[in-house]
PDB file of N, CA and C in Angstrom:
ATOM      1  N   UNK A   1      94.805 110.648 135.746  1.00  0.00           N
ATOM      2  CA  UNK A   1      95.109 112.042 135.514  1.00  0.00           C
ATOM      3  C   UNK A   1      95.309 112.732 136.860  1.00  0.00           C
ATOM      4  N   UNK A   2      96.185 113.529 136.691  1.00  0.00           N
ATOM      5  CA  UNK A   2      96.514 114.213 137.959  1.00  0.00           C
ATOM      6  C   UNK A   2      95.683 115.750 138.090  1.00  0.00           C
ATOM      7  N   UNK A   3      95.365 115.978 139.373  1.00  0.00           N
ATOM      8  CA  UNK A   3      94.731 117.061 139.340  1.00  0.00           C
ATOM      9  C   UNK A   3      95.498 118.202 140.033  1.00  0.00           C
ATOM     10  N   UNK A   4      95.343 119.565 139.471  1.00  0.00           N
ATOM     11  CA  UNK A   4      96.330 120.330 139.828  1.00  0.00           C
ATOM     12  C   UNK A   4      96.280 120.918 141.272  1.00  0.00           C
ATOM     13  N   UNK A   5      96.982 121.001 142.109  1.00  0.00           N
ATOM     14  CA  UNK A   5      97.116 121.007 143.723  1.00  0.00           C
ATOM     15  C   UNK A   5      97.479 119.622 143.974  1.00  0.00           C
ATOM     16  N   UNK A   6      97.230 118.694 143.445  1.00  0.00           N
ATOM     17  CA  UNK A   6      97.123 116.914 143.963  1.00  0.00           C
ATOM     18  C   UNK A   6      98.593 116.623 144.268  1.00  0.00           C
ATOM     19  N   UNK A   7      98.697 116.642 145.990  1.00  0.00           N
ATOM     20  CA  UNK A   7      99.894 115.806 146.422  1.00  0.00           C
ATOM     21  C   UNK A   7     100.400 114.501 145.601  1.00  0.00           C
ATOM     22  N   UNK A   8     101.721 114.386 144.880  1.00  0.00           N
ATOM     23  CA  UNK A   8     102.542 113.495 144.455  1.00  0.00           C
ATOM     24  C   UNK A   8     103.424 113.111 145.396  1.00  0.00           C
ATOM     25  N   UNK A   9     103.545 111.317 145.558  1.00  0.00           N
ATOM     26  CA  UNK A   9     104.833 110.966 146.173  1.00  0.00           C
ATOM     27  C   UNK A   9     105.770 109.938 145.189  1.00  0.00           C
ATOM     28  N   UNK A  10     106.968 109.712 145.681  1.00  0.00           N
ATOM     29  CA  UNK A  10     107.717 109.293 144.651  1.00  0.00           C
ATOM     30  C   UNK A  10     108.019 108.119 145.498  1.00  0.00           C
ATOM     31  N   UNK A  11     108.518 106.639 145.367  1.00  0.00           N
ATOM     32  CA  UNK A  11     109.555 105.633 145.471  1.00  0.00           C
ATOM     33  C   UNK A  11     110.375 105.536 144.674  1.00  0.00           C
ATOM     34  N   UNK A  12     111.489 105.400 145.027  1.00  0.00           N
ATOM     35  CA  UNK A  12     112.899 105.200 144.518  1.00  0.00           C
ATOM     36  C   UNK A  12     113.340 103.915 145.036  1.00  0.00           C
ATOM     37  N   UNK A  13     113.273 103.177 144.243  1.00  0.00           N
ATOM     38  CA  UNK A  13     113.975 101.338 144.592  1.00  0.00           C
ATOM     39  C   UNK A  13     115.363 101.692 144.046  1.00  0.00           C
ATOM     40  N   UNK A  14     116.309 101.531 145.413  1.00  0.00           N
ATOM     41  CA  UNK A  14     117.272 101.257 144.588  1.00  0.00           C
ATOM     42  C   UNK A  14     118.231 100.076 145.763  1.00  0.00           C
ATOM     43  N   UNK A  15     117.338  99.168 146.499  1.00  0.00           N
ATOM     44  CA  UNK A  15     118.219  98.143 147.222  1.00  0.00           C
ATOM     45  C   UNK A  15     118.394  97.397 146.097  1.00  0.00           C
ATOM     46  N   UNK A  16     119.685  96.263 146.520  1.00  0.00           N
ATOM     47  CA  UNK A  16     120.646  95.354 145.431  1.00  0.00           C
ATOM     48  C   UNK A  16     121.850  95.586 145.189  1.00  0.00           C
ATOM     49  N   UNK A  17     122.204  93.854 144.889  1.00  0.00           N
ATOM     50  CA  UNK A  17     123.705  94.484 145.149  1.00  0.00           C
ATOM     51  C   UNK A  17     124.646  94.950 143.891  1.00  0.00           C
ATOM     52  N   UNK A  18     124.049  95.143 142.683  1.00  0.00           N
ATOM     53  CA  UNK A  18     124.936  95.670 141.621  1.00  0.00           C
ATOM     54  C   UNK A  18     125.600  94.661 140.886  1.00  0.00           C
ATOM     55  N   UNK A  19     125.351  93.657 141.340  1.00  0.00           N
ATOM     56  CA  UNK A  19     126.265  92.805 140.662  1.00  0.00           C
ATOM     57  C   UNK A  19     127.103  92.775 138.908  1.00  0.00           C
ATOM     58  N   UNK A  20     125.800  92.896 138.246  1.00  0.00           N
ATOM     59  CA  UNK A  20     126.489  93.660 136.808  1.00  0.00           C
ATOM     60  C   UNK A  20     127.453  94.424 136.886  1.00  0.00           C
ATOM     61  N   UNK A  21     127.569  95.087 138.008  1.00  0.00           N
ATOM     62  CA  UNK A  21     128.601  96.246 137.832  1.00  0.00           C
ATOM     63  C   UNK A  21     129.770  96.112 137.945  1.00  0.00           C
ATOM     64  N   UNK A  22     129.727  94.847 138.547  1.00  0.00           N
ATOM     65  CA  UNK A  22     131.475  94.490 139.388  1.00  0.00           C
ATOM     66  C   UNK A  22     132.129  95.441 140.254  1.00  0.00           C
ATOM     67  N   UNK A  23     133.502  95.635 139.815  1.00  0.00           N
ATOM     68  CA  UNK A  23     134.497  96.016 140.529  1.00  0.00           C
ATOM     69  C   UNK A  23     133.760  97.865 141.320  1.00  0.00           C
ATOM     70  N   UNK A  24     133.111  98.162 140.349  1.00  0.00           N
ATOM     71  CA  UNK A  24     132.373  99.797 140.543  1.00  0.00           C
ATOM     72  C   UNK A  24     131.524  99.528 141.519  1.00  0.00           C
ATOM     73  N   UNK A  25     131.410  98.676 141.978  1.00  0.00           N
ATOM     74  CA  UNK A  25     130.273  98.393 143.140  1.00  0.00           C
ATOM     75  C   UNK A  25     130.343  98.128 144.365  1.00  0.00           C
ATOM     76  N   UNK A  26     131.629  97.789 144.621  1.00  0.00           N
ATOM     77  CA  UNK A  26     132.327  97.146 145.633  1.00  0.00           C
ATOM     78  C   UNK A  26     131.966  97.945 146.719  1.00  0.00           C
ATOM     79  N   UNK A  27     132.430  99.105 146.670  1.00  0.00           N
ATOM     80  CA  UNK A  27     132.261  99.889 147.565  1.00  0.00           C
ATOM     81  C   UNK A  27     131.696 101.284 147.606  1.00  0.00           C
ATOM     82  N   UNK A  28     131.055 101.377 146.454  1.00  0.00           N
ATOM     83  CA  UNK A  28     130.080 102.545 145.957  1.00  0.00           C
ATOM     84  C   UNK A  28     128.566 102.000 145.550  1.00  0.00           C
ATOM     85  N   UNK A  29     127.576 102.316 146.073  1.00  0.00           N
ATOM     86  CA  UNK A  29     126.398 101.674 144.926  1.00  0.00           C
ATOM     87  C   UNK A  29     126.086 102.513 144.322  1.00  0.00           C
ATOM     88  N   UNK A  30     125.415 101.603 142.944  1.00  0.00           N
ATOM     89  CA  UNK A  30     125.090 102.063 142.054  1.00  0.00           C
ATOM     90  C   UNK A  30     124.291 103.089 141.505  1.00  0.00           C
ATOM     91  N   UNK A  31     123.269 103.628 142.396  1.00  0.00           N
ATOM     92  CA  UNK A  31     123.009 104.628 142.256  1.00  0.00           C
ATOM     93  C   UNK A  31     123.473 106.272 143.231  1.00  0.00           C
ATOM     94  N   UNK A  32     124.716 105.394 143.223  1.00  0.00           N
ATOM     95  CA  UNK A  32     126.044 106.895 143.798  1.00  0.00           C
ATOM     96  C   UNK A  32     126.709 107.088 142.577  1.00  0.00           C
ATOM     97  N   UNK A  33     127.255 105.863 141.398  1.00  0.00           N
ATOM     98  CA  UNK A  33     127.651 106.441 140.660  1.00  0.00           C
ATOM     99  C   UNK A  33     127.815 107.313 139.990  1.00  0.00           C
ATOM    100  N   UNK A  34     128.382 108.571 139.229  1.00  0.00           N
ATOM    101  CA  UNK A  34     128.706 109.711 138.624  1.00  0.00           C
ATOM    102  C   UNK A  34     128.340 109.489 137.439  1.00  0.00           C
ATOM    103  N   UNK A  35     127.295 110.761 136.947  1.00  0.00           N
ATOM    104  CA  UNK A  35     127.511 110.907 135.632  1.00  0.00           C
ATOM    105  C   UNK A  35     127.471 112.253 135.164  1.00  0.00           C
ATOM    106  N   UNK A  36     128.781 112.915 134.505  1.00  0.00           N
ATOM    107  CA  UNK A  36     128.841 114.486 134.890  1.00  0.00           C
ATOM    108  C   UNK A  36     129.184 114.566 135.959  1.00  0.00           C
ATOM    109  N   UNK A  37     129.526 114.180 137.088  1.00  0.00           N
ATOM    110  CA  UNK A  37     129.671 114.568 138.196  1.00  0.00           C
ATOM    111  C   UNK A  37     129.005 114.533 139.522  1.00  0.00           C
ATOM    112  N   UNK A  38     127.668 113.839 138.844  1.00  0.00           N
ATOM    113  CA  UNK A  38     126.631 113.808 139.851  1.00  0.00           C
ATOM    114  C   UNK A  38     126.114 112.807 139.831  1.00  0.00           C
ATOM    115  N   UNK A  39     125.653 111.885 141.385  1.00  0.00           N
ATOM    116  CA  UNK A  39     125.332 111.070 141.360  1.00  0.00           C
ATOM    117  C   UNK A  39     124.113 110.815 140.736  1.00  0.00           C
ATOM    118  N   UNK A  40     123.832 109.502 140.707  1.00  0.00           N
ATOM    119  CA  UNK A  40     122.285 109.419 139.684  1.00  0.00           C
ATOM    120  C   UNK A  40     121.421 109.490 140.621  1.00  0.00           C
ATOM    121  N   UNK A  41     121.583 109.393 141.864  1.00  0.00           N
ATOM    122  CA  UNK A  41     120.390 109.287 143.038  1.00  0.00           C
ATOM    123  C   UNK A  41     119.980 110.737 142.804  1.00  0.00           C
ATOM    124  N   UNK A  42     120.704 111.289 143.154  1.00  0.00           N
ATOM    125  CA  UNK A  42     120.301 112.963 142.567  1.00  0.00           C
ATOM    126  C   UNK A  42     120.115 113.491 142.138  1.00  0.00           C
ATOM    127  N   UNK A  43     120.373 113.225 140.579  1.00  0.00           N
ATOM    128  CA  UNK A  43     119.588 113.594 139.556  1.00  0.00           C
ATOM    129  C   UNK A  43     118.547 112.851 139.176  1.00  0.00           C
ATOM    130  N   UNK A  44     118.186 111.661 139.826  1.00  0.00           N
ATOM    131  CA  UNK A  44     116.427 111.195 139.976  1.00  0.00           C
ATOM    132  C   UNK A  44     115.533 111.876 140.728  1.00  0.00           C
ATOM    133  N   UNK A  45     116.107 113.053 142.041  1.00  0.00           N
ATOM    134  CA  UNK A  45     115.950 113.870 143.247  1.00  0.00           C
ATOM    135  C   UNK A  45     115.352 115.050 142.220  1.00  0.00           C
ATOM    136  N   UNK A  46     116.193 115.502 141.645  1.00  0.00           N
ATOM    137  CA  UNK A  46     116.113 116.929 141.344  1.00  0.00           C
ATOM    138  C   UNK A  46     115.048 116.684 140.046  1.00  0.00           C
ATOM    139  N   UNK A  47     114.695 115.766 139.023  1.00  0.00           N
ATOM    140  CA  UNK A  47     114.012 115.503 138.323  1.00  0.00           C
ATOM    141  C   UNK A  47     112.526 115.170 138.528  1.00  0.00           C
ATOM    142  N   UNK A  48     112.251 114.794 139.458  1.00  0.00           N
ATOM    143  CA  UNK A  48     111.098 114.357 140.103  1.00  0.00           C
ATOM    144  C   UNK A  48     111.027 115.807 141.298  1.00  0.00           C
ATOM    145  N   UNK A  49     111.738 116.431 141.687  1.00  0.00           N
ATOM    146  CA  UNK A  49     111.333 117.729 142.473  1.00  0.00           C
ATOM    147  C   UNK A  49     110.557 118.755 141.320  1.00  0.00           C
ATOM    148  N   UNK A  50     111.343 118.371 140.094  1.00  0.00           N
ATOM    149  CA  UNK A  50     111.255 119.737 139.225  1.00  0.00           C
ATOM    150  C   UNK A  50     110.095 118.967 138.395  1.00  0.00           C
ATOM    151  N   UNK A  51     109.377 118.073 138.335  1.00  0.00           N
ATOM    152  CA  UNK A  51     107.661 117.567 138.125  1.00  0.00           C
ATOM    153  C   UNK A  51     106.763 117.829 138.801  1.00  0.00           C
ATOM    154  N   UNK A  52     107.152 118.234 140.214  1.00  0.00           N
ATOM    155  CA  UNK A  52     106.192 119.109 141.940  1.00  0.00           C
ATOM    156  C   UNK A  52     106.357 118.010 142.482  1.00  0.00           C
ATOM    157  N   UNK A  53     106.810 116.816 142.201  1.00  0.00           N
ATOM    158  CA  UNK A  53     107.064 115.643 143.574  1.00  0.00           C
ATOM    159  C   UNK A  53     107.555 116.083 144.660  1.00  0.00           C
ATOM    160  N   UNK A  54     107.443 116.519 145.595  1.00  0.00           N
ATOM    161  CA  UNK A  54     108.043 116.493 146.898  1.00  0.00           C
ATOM    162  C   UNK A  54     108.265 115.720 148.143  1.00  0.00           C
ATOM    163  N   UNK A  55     107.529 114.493 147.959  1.00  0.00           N
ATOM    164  CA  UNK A  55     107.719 113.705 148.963  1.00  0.00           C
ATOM    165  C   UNK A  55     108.181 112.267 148.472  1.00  0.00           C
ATOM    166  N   UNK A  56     109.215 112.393 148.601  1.00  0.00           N
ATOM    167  CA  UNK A  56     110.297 111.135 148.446  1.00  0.00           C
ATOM    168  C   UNK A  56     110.479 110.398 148.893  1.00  0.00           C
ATOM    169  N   UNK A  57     110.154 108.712 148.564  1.00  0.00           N
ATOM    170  CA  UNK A  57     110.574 107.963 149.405  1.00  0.00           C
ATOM    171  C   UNK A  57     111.999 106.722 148.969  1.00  0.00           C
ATOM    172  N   UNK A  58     112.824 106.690 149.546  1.00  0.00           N
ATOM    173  CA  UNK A  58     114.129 105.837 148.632  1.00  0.00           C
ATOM    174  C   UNK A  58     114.217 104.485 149.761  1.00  0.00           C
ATOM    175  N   UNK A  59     114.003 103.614 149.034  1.00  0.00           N
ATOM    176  CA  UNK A  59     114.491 101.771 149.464  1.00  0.00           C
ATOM    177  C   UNK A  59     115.532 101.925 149.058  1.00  0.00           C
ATOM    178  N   UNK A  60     116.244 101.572 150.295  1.00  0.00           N
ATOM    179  CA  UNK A  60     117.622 100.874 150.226  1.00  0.00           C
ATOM    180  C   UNK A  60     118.229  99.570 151.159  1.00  0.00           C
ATOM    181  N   UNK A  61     119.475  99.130 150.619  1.00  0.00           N
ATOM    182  CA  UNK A  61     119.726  97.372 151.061  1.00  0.00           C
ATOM    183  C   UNK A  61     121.124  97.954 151.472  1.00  0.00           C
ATOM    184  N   UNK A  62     121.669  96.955 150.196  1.00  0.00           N
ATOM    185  CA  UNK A  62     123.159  97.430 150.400  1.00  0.00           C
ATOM    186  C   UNK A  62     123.851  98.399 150.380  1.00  0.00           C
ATOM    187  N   UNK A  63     124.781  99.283 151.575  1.00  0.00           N
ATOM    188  CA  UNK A  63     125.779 100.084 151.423  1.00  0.00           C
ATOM    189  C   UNK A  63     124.013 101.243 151.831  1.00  0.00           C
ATOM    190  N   UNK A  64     123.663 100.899 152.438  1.00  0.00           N
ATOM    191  CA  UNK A  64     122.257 102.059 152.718  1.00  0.00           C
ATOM    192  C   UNK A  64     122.787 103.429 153.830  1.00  0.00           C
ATOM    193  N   UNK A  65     124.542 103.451 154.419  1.00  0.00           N
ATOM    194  CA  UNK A  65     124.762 104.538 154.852  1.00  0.00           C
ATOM    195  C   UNK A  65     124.904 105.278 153.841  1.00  0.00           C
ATOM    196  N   UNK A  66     125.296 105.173 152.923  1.00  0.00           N
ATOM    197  CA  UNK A  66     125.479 105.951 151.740  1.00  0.00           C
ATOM    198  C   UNK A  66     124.477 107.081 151.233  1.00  0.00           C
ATOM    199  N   UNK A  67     123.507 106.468 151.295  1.00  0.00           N
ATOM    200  CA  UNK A  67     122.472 107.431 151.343  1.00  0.00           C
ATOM    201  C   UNK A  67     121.727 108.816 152.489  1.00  0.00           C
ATOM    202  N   UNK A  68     122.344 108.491 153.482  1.00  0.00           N
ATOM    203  CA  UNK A  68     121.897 109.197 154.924  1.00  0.00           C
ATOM    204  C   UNK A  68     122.447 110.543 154.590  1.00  0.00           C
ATOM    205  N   UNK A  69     123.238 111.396 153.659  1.00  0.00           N
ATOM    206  CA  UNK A  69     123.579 112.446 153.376  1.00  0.00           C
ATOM    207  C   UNK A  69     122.195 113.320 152.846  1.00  0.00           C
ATOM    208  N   UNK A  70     121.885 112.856 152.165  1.00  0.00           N
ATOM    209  CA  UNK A  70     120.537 112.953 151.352  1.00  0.00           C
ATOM    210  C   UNK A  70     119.862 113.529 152.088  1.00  0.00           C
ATOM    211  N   UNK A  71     119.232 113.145 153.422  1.00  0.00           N
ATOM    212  CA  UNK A  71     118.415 113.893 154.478  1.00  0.00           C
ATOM    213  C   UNK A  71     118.370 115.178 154.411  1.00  0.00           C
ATOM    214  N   UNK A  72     120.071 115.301 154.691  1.00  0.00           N
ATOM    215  CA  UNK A  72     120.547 117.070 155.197  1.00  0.00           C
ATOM    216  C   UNK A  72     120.440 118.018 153.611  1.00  0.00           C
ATOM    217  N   UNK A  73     120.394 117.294 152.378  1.00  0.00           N
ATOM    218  CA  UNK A  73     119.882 118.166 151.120  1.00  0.00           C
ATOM    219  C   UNK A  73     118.672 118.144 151.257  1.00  0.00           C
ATOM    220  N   UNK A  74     117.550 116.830 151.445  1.00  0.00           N
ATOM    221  CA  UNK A  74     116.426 117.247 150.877  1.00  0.00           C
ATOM    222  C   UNK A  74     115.852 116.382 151.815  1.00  0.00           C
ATOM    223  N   UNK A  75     115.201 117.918 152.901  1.00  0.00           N
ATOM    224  CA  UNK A  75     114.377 117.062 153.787  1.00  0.00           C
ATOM    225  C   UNK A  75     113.369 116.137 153.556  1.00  0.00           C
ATOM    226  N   UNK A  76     112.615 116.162 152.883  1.00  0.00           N
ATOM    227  CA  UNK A  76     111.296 115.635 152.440  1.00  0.00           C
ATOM    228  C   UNK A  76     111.474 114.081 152.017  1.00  0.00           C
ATOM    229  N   UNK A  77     112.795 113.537 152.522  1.00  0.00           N
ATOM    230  CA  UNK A  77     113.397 112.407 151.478  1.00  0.00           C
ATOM    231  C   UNK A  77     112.989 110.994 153.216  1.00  0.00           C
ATOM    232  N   UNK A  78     112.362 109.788 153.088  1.00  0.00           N
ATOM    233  CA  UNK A  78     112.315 109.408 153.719  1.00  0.00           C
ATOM    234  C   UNK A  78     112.786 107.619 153.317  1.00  0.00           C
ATOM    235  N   UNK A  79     113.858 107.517 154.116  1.00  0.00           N
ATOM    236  CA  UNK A  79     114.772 105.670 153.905  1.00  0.00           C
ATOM    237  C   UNK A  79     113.789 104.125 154.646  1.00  0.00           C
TER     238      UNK A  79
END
């Protein structure tokens, strides 16, 4: 049980190479993909902000520049 004030942190696994995905993967990973318009990395971001998580941490492998944007939205986010 969580207690109220009690610092939450989050991991986000998302190294790998997509393979299921094929051709969509090549050069996008998978959790850049769009849905609505927005990647899913980000709407795992904004979902877990809006629970009081604030300190984020995201694993990444392949295509891991992809993610370095992320910083400049949400400082609290650490690769």
């Amino acid at each position: 049980m969580v207690k109220k004030g009690e610092k939450l942190n989050a991991i986000i696994l998302v190294a790998g190479f997509s393979s299921r995905f094929q051709e969509l993967t090549k050069t996008t990973h998978k959790a850049m993909l769009k849905v609505c318009s927005v990647p899913n990395i980000e709407r795992t971001i904004v979902y877990l902000k809006e629970a009081g998580i604030n300190e984020i941490y995201i694993v990444v492998g392949y295509l891991k520049e992809q993610f370095k944007y992320l910083e400049k939205i949400w400082c609290a986010i650490d690769f």
